[in-house]
Protein backbone atom coordinates (compact mmCIF):
# COMPACT_ATOMS: atom_id res chain seq x y z
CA UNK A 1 0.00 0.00 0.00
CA UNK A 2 1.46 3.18 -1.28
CA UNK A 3 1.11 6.30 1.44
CA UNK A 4 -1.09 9.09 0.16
CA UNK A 5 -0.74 12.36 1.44
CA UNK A 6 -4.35 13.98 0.76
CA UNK A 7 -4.29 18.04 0.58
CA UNK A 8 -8.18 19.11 0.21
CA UNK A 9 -8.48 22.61 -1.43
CA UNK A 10 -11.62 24.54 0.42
CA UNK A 11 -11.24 27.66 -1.61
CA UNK A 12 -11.73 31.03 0.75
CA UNK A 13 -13.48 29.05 3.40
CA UNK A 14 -11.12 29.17 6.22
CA UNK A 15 -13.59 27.84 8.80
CA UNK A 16 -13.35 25.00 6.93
CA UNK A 17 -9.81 24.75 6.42
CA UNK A 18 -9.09 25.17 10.12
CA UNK A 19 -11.10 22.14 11.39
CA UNK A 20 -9.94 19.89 8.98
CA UNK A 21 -6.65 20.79 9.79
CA UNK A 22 -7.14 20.44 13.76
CA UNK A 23 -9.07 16.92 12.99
CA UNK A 24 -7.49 14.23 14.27
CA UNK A 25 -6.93 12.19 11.42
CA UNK A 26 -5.84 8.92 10.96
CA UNK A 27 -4.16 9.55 7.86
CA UNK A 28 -2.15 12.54 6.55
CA UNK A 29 -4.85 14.93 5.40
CA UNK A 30 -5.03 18.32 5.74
CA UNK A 31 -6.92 22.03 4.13
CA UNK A 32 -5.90 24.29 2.91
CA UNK A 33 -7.56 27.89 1.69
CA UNK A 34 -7.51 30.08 -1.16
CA UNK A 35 -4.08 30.37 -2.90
CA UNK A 36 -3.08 32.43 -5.95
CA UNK A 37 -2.35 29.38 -8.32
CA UNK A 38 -2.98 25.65 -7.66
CA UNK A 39 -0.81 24.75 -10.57
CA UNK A 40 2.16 23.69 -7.89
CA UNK A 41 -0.21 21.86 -6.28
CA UNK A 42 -1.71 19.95 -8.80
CA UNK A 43 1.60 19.13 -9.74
CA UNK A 44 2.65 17.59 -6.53
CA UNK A 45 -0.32 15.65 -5.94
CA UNK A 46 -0.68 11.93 -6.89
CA UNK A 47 -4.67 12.84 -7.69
CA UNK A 48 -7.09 15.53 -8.07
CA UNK A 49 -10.51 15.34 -6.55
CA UNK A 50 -12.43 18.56 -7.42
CA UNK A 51 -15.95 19.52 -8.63
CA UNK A 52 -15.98 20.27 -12.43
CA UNK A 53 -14.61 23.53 -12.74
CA UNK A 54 -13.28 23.75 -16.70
CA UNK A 55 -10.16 25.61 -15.47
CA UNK A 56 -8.95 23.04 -12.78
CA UNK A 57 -9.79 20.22 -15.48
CA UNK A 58 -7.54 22.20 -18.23
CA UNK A 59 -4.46 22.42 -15.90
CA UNK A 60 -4.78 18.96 -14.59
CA UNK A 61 -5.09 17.80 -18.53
CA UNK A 62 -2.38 19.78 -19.52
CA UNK A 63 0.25 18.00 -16.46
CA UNK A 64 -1.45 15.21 -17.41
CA UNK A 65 -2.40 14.65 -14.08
CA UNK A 66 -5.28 12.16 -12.77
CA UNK A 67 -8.91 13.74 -11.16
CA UNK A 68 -11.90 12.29 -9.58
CA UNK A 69 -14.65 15.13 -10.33
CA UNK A 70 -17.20 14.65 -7.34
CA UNK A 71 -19.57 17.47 -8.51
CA UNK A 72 -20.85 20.20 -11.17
CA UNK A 73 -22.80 23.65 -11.44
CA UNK A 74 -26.03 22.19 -13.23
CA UNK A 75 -26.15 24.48 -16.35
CA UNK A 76 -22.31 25.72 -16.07
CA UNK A 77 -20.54 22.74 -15.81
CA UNK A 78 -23.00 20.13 -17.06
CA UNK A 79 -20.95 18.84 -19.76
CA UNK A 80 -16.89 18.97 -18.17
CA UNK A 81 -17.21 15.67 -16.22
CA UNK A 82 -17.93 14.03 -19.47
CA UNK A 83 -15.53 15.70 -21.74
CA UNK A 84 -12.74 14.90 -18.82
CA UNK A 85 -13.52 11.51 -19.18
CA UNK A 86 -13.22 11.04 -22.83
CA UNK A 87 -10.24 13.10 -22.89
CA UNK A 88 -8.13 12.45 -19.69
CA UNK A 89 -7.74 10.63 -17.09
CA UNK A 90 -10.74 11.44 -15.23
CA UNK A 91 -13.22 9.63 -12.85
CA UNK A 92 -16.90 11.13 -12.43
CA UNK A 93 -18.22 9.63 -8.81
CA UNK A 94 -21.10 11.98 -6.43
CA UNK A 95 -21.13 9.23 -3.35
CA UNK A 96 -18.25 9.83 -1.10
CA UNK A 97 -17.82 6.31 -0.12
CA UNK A 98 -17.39 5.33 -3.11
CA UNK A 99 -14.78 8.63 -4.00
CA UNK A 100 -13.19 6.82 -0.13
CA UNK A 101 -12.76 2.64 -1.80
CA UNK A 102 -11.33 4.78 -5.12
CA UNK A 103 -8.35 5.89 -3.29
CA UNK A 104 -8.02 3.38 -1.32
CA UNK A 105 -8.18 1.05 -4.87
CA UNK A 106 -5.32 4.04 -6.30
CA UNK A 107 -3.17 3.48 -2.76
CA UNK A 108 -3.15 -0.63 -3.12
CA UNK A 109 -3.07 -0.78 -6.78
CA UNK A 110 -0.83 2.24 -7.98
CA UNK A 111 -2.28 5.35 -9.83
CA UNK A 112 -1.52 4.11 -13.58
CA UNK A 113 -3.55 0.84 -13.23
CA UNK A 114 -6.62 2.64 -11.05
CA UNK A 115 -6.45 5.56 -14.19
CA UNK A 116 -6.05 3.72 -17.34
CA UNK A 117 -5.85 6.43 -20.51
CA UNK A 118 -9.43 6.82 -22.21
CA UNK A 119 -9.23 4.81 -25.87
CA UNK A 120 -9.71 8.23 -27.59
CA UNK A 121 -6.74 10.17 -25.43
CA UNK A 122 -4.09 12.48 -26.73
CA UNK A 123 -1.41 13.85 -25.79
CA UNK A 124 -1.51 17.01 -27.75
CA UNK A 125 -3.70 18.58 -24.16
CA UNK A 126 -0.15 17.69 -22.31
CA UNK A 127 2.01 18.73 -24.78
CA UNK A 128 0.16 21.60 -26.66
CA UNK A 129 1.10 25.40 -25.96
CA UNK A 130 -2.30 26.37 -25.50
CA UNK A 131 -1.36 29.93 -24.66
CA UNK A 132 0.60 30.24 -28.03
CA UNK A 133 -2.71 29.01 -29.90
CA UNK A 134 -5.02 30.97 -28.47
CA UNK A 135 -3.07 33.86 -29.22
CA UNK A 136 -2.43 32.83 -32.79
CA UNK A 137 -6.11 32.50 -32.37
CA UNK A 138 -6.63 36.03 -31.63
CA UNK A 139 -4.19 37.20 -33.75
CA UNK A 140 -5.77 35.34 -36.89
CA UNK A 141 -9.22 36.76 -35.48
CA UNK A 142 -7.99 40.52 -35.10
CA UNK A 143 -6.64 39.98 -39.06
CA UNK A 144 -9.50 38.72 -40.65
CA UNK A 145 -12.20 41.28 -38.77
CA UNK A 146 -15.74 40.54 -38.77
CA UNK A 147 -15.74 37.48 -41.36
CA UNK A 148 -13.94 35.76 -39.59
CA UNK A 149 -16.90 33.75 -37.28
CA UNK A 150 -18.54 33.05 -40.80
CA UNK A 151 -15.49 31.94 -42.61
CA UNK A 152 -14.54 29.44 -39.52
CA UNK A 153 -17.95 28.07 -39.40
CA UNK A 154 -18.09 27.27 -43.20
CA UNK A 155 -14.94 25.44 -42.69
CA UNK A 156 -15.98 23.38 -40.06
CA UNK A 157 -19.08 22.68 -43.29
CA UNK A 158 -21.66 24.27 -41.12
């Protein structure tokens, strides 16, 4: 059994933060609040577990980096658990239990065998400069003016 270290991100709550971290746990878990960027985080951890927020999903597809999504904003976020699935590695579970025998699974079994890559996966999200494309984007969009919605639809043959 590998030793997971468990850091639970409660965004601005500190209450919340505070008695998790004076909980006597029996493993090493602790809170922590709001921080500027999560990407060092995310980086460091062995697994994600967040609700379906499109920007945590991006980073964690672009380290490549495993998530269990627990939750979405019905009419935001409907759609994210889904497209993390089919494009990362990415677990959609809403019962905590079940979220508690999945790392348990990930700490007995390793995190490559309890996160297998989807059949349709690519690497281009962890290895793609998105910021250089979306500016290229932008760029392309500033240059071609008001067309250029129409002309990319009609590409796309819609």
């Amino acid at each position: 059994t590998k030793a997971i270290s468990i850091e639970i991100s409660v965004g601005r709550n500190t209450k919340l933060s505070d008695k998790i971290n004076n909980y006597k746990w029996k493993k090493n878990i602790s809170g922590f609040s709001w921080i500027p960027s999560l990407s060092e985080k995310y980086k460091s951890a062995d697994l994600v577990i967040t609700k379906a927020g499109p920007t945590t999903i991006w980073e964690c597809m672009a380290i490549d980096k495993p998530m269990i999504i627990y939750s979405y904003i019905k009419g935001q976020e409907e759609g994210n658990p889904e497209f993390a699935i089919n494009k990362s590695r990415a677990i959609f579970e809403e019962d905590f239990d079940k979220i508690a025998s999945l790392i348990q699974n990930i700490a007995e079994k390793g995190i490559n065998k309890s996160f297998p890559y989807p059949v349709n996966y690519s690497k281009e999200f962890a290895t793609t400069n998105w910021t250089a494309k979306v500016c290229a984007e932008i760029i392309e969009f500033s240059n071609k003016g008001n067309n250029y919605a129409h002309d990319t639809v009609n590409q796309k043959g819609n």
